[in-house]
PDB file of N, CA and C in Angstrom:
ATOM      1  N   UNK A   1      21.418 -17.890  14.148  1.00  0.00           N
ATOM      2  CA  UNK A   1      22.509 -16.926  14.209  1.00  0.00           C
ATOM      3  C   UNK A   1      23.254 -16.920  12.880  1.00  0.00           C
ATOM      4  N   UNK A   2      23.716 -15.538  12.600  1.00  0.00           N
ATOM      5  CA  UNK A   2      24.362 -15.524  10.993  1.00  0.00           C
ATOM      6  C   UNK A   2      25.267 -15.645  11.503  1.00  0.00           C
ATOM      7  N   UNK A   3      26.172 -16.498  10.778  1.00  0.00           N
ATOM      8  CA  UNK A   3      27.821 -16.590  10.759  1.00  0.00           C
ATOM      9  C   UNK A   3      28.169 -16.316   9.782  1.00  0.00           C
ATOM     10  N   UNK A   4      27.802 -16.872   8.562  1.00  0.00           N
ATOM     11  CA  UNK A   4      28.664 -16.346   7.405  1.00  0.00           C
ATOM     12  C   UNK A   4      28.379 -14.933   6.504  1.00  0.00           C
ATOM     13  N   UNK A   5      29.454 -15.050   6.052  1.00  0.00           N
ATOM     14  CA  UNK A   5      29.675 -13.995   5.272  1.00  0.00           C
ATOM     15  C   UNK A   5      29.927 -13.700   3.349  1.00  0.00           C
ATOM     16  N   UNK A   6      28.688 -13.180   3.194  1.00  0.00           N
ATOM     17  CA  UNK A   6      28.877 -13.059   1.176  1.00  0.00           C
ATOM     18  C   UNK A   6      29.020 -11.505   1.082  1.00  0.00           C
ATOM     19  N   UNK A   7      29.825 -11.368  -0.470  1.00  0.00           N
ATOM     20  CA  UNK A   7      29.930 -10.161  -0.591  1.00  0.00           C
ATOM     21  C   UNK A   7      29.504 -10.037  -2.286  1.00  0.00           C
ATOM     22  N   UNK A   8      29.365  -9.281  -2.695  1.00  0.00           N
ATOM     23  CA  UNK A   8      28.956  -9.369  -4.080  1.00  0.00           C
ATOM     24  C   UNK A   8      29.176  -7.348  -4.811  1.00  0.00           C
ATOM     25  N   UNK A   9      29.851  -7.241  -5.935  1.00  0.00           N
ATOM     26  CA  UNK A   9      29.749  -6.144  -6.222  1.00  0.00           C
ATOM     27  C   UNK A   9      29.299  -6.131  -7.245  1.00  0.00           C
ATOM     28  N   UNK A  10      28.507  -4.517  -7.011  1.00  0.00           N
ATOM     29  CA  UNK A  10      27.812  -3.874  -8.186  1.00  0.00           C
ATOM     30  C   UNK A  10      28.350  -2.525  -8.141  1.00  0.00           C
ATOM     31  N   UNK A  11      27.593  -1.552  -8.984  1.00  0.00           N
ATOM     32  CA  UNK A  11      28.099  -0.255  -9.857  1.00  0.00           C
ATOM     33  C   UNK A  11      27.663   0.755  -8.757  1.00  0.00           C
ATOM     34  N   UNK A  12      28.242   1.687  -8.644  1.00  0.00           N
ATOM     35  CA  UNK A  12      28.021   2.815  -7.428  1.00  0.00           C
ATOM     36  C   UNK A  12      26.226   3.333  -7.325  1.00  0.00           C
ATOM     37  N   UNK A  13      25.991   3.169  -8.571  1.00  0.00           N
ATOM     38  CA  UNK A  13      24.828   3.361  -9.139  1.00  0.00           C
ATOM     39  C   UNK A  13      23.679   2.166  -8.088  1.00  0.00           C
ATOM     40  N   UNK A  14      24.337   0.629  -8.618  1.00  0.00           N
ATOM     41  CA  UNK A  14      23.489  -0.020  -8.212  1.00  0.00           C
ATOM     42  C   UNK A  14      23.200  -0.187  -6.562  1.00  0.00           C
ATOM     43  N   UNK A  15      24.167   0.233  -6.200  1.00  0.00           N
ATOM     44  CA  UNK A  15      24.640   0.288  -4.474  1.00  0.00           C
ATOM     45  C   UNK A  15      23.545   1.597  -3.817  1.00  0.00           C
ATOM     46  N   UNK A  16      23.358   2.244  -4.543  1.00  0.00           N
ATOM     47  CA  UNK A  16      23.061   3.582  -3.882  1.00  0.00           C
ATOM     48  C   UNK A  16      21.335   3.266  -4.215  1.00  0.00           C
ATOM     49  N   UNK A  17      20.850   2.252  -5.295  1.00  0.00           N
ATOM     50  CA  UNK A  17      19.496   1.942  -5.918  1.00  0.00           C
ATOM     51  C   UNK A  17      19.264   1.199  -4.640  1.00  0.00           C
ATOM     52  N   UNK A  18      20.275   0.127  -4.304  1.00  0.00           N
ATOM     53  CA  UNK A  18      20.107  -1.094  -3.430  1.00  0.00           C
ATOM     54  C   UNK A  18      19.350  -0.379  -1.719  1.00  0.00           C
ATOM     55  N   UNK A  19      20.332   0.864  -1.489  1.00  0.00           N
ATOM     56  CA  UNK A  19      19.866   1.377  -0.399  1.00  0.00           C
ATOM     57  C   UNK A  19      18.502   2.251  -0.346  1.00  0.00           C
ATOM     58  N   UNK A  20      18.270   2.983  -1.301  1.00  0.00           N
ATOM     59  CA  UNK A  20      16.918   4.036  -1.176  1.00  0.00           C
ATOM     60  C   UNK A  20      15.883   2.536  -1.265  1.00  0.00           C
ATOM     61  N   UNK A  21      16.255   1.635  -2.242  1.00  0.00           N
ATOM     62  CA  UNK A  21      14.868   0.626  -1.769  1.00  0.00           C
ATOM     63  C   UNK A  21      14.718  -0.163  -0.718  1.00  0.00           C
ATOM     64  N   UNK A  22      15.773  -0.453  -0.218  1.00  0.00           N
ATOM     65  CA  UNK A  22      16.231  -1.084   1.522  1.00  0.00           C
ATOM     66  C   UNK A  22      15.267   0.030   2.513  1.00  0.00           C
ATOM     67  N   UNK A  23      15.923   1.074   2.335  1.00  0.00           N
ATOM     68  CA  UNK A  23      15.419   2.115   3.057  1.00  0.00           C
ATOM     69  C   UNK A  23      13.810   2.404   3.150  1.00  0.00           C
ATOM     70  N   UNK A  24      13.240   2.274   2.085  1.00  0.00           N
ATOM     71  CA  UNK A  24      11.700   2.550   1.445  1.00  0.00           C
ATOM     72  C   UNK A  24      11.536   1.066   2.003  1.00  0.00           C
ATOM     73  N   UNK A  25      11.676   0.204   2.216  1.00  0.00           N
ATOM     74  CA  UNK A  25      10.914  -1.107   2.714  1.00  0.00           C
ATOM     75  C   UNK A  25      11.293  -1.361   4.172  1.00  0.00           C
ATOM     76  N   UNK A  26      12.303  -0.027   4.819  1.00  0.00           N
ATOM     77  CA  UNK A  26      12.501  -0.295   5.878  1.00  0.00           C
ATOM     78  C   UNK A  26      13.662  -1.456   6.791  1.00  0.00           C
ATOM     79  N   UNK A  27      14.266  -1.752   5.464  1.00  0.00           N
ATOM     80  CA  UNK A  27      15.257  -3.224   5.902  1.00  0.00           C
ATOM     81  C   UNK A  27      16.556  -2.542   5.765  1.00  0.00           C
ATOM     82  N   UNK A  28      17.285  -3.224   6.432  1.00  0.00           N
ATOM     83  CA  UNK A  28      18.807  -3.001   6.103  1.00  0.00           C
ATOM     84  C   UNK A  28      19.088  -3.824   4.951  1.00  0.00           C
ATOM     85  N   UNK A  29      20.318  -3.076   4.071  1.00  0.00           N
ATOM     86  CA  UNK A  29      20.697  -3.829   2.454  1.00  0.00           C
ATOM     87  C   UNK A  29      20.897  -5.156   2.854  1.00  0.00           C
ATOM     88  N   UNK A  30      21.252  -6.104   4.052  1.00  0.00           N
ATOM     89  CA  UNK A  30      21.602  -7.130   4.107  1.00  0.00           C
ATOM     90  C   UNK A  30      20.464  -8.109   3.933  1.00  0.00           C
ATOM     91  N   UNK A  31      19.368  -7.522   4.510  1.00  0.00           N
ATOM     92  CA  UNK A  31      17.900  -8.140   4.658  1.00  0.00           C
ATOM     93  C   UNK A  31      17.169  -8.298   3.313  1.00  0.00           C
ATOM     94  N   UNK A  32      17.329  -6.437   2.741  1.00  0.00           N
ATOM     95  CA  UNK A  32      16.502  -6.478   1.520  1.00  0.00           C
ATOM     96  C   UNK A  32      16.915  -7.454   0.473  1.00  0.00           C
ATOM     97  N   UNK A  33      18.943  -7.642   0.395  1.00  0.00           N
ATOM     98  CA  UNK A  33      19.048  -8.388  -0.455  1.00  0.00           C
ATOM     99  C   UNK A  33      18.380 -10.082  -0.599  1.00  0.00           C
ATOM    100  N   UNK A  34      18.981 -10.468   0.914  1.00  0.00           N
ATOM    101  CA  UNK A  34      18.498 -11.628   0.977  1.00  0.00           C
ATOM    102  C   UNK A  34      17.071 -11.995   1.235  1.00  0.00           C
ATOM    103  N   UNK A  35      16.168 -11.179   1.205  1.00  0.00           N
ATOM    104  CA  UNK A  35      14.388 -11.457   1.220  1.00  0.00           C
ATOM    105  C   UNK A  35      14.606 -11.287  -0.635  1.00  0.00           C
ATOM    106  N   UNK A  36      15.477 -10.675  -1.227  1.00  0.00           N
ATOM    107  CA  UNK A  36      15.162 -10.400  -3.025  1.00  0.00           C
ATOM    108  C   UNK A  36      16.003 -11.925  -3.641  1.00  0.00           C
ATOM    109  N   UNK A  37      16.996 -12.241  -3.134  1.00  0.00           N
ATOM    110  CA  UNK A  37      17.435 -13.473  -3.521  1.00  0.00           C
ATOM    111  C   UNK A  37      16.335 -14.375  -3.036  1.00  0.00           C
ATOM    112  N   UNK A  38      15.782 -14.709  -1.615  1.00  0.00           N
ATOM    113  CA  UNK A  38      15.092 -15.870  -1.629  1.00  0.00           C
ATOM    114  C   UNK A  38      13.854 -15.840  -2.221  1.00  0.00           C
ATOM    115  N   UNK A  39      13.715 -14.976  -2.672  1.00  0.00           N
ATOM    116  CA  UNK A  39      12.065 -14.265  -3.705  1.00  0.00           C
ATOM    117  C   UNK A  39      10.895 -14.351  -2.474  1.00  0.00           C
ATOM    118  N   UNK A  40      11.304 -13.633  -0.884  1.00  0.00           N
ATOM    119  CA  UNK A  40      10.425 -13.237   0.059  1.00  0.00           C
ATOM    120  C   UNK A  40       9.980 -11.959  -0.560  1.00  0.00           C
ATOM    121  N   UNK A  41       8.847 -11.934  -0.139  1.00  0.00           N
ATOM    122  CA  UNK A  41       8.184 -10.538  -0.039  1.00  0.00           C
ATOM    123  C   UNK A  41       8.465  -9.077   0.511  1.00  0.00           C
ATOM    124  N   UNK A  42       8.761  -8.692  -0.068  1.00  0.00           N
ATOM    125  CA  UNK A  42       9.266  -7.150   0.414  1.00  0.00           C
ATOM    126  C   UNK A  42       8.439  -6.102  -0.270  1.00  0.00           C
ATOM    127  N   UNK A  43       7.863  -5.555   1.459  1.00  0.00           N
ATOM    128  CA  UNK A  43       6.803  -4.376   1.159  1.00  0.00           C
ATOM    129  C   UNK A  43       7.214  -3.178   1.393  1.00  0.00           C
ATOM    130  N   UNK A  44       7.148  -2.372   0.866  1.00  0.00           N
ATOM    131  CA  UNK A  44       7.543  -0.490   0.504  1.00  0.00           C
ATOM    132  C   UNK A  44       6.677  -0.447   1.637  1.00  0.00           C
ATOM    133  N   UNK A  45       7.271   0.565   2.681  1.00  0.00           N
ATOM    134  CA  UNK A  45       6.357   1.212   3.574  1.00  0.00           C
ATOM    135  C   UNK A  45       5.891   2.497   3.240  1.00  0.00           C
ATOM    136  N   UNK A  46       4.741   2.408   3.840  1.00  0.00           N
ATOM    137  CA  UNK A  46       3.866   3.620   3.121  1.00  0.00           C
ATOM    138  C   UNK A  46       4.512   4.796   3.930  1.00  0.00           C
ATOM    139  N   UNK A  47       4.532   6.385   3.170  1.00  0.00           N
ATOM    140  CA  UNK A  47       4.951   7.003   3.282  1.00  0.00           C
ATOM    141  C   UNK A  47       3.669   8.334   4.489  1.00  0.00           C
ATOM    142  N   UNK A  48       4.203   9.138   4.849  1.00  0.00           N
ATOM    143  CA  UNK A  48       3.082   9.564   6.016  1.00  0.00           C
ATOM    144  C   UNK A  48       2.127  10.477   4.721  1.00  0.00           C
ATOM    145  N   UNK A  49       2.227  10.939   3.790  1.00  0.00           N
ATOM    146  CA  UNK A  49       0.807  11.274   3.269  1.00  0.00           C
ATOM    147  C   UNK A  49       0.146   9.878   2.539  1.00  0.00           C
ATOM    148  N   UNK A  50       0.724   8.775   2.044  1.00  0.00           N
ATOM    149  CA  UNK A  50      -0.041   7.838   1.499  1.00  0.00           C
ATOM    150  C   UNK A  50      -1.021   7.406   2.849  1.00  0.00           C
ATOM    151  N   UNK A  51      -0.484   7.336   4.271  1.00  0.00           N
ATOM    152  CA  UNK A  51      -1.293   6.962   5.204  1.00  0.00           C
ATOM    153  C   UNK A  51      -2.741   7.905   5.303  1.00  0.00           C
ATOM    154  N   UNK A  52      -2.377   9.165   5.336  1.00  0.00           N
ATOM    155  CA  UNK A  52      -2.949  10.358   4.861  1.00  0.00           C
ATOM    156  C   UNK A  52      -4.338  10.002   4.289  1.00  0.00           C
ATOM    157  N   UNK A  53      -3.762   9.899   2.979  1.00  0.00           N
ATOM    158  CA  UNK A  53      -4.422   9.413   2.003  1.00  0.00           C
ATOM    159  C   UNK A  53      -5.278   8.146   2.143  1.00  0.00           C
ATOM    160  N   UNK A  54      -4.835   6.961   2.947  1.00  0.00           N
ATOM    161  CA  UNK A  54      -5.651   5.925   3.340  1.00  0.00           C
ATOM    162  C   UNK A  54      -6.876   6.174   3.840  1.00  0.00           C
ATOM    163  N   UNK A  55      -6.105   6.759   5.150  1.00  0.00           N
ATOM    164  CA  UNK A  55      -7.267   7.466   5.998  1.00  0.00           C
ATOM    165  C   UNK A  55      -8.283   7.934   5.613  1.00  0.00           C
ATOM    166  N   UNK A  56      -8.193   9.013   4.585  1.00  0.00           N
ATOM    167  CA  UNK A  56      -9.421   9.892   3.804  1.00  0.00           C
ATOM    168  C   UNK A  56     -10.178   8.909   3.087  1.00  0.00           C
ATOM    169  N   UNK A  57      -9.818   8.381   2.599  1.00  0.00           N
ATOM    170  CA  UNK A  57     -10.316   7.017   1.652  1.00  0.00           C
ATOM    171  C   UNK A  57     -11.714   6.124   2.450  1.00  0.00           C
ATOM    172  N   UNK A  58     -10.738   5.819   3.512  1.00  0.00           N
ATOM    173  CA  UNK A  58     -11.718   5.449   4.581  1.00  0.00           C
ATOM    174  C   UNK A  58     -12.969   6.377   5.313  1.00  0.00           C
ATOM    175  N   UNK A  59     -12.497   7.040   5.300  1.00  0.00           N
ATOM    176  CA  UNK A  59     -13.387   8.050   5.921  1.00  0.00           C
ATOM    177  C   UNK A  59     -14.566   8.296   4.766  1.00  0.00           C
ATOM    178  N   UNK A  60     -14.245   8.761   3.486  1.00  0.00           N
ATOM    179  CA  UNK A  60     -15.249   8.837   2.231  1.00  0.00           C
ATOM    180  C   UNK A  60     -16.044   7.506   1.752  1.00  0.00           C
ATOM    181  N   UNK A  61     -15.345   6.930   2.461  1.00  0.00           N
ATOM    182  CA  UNK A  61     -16.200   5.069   1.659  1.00  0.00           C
ATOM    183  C   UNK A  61     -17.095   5.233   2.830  1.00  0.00           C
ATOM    184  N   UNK A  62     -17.059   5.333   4.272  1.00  0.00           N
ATOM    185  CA  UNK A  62     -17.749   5.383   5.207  1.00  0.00           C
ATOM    186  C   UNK A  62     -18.896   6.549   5.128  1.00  0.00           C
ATOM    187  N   UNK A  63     -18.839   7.815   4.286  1.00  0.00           N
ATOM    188  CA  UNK A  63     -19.857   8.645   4.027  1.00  0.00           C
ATOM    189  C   UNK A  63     -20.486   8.216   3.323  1.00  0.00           C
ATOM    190  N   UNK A  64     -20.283   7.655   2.510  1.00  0.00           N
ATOM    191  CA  UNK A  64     -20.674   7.171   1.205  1.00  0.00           C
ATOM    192  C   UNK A  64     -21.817   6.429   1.291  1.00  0.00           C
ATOM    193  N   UNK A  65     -21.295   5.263   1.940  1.00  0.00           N
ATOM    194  CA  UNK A  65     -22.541   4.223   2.190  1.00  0.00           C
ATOM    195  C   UNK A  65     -23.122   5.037   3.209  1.00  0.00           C
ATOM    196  N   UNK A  66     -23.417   5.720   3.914  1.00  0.00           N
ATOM    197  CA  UNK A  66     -24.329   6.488   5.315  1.00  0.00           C
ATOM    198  C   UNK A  66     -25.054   7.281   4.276  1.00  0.00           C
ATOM    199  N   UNK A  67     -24.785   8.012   3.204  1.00  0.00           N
ATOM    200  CA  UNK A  67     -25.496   8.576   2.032  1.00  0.00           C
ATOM    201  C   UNK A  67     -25.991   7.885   0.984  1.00  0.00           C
ATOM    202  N   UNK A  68     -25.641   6.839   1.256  1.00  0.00           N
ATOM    203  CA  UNK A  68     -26.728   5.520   0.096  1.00  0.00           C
ATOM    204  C   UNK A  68     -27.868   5.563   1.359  1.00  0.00           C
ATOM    205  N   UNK A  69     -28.095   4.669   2.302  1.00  0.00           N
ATOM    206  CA  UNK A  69     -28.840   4.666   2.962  1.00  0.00           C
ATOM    207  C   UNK A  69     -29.774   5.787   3.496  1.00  0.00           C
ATOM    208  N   UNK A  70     -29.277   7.322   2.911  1.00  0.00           N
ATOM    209  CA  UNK A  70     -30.683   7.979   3.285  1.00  0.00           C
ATOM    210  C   UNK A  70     -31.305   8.331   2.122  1.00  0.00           C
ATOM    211  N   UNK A  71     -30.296   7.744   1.151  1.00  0.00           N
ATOM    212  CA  UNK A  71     -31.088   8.354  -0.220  1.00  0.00           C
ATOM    213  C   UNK A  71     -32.136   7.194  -0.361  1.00  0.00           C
ATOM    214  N   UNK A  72     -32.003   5.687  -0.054  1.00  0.00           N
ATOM    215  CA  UNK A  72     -32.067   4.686  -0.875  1.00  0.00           C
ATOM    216  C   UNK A  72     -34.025   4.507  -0.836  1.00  0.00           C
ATOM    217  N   UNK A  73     -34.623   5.399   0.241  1.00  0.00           N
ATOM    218  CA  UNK A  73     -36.065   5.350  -0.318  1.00  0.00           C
ATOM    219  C   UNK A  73     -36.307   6.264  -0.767  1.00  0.00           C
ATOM    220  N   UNK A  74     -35.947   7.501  -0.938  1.00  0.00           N
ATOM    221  CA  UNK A  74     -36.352   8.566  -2.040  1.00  0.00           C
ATOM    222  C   UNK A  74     -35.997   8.218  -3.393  1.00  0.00           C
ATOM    223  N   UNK A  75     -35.027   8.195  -3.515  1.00  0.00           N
ATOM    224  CA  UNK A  75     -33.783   7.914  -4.947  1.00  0.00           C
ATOM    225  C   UNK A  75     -33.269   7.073  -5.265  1.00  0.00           C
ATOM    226  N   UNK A  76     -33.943   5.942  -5.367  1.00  0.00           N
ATOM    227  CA  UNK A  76     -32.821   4.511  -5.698  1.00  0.00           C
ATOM    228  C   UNK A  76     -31.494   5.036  -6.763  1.00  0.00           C
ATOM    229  N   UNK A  77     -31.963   4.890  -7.491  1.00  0.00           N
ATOM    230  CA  UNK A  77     -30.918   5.866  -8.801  1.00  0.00           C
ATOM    231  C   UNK A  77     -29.956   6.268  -8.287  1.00  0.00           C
ATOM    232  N   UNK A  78     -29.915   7.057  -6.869  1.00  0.00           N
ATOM    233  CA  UNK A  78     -29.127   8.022  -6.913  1.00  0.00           C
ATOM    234  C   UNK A  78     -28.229   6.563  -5.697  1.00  0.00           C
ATOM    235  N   UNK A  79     -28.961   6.363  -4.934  1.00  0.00           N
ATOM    236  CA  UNK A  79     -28.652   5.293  -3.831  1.00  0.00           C
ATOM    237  C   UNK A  79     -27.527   4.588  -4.871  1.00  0.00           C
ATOM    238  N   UNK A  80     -27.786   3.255  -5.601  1.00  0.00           N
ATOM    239  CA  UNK A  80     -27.213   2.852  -6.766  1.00  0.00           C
ATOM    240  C   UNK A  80     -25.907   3.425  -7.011  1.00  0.00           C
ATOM    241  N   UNK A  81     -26.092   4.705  -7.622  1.00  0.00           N
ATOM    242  CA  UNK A  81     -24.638   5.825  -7.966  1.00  0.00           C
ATOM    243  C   UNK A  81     -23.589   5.333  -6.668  1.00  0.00           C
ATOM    244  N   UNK A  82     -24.138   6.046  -5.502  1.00  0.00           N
ATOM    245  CA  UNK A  82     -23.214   6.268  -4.031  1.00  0.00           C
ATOM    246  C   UNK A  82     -22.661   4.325  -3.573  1.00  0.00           C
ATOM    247  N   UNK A  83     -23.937   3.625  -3.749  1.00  0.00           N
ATOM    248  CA  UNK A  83     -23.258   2.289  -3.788  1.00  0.00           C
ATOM    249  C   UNK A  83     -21.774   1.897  -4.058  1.00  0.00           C
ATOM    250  N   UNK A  84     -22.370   2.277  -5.534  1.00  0.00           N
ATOM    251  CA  UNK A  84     -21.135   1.943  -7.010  1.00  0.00           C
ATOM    252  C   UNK A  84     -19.923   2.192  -6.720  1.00  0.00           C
ATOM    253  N   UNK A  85     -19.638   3.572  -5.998  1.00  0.00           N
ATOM    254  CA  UNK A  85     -18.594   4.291  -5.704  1.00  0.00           C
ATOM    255  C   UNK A  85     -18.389   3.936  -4.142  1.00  0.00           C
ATOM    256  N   UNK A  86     -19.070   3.896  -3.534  1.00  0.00           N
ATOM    257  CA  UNK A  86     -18.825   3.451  -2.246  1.00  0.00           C
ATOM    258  C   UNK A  86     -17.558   1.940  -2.432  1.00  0.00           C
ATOM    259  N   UNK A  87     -18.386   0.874  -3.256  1.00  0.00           N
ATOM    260  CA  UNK A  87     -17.698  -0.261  -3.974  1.00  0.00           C
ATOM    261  C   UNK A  87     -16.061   0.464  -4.090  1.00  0.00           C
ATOM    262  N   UNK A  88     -15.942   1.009  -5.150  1.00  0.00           N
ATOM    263  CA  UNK A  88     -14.894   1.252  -5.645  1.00  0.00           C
ATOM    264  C   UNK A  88     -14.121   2.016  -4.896  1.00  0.00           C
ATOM    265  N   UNK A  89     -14.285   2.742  -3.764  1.00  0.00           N
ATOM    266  CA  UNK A  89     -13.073   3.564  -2.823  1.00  0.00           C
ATOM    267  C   UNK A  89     -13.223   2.014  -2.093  1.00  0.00           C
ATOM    268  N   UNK A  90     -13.587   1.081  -1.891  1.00  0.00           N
ATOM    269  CA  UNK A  90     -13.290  -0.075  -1.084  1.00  0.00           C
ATOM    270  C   UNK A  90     -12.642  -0.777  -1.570  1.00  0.00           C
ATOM    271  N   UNK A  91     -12.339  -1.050  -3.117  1.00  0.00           N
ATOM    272  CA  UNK A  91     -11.523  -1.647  -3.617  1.00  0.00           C
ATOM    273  C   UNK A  91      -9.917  -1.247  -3.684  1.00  0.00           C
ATOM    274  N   UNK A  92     -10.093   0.069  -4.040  1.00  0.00           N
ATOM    275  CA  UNK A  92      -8.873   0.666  -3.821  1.00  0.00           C
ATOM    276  C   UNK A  92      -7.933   0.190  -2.372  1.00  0.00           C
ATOM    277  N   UNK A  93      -8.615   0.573  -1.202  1.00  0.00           N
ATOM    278  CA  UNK A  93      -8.530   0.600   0.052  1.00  0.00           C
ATOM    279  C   UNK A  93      -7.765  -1.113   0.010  1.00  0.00           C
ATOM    280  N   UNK A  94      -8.644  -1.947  -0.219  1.00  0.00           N
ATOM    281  CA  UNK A  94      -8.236  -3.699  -0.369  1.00  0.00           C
ATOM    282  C   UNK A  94      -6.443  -3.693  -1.245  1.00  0.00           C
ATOM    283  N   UNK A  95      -6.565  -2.825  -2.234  1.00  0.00           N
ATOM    284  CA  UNK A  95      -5.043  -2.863  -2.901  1.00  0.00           C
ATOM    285  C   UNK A  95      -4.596  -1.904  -1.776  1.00  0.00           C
ATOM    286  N   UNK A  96      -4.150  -1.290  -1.215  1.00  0.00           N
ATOM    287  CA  UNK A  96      -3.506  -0.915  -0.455  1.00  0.00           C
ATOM    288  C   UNK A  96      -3.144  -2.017   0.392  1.00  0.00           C
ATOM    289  N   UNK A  97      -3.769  -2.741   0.996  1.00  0.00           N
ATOM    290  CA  UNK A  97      -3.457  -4.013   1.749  1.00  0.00           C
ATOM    291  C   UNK A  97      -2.466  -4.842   1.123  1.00  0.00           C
ATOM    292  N   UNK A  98      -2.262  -5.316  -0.319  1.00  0.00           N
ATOM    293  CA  UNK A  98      -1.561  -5.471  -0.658  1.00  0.00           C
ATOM    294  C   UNK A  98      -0.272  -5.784  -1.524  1.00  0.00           C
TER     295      UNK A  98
END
């Protein structure tokens, strides 16, 4: 249970910074500050087109490799290419995590 009480001032500027990033990580300023003082982790929540955007990601890495595999006895070459990139929308996808 919190009992006590800190107060600390900054510039109208910094107050109004303090809240849009509180807000974007979803915390109240009391939380965000004190997860930024104890050097906890504080994650930006994704916004509804970045989810959007996840989604598709996923969905294209999942074509991707289904199109390596029908190329991969006609066309290695080409199999190879769709691999490569298959790889790399998966990596992306992994930084999104975190």
């Amino acid at each position: 249970m919190k009992k006590e009480f800190v107060q600390f001032r900054c510039s109208v500027y910094e107050k109004k910074l303090l809240k849009v990033k509180a807000r974007k990580s979803g915390l109240s300023i009391s939380e965000y500050c004190r997860r930024a003082a104890f050097d906890d982790r504080i994650v930006e929540r994704m916004t509804d087109e970045q989810i959007e955007a996840y989604k598709l990601l996923v969905k294209y890495q999942r074509n991707f490799k289904l199109i390596t595999n029908m190329f991969r006895k006609r066309n290695p070459r080409l199999a190879e290419e769709t691999t490569q990139l298959a790889k790399e929308i998966r990596q992306h996808l992994l930084n999104f995590k975190k």
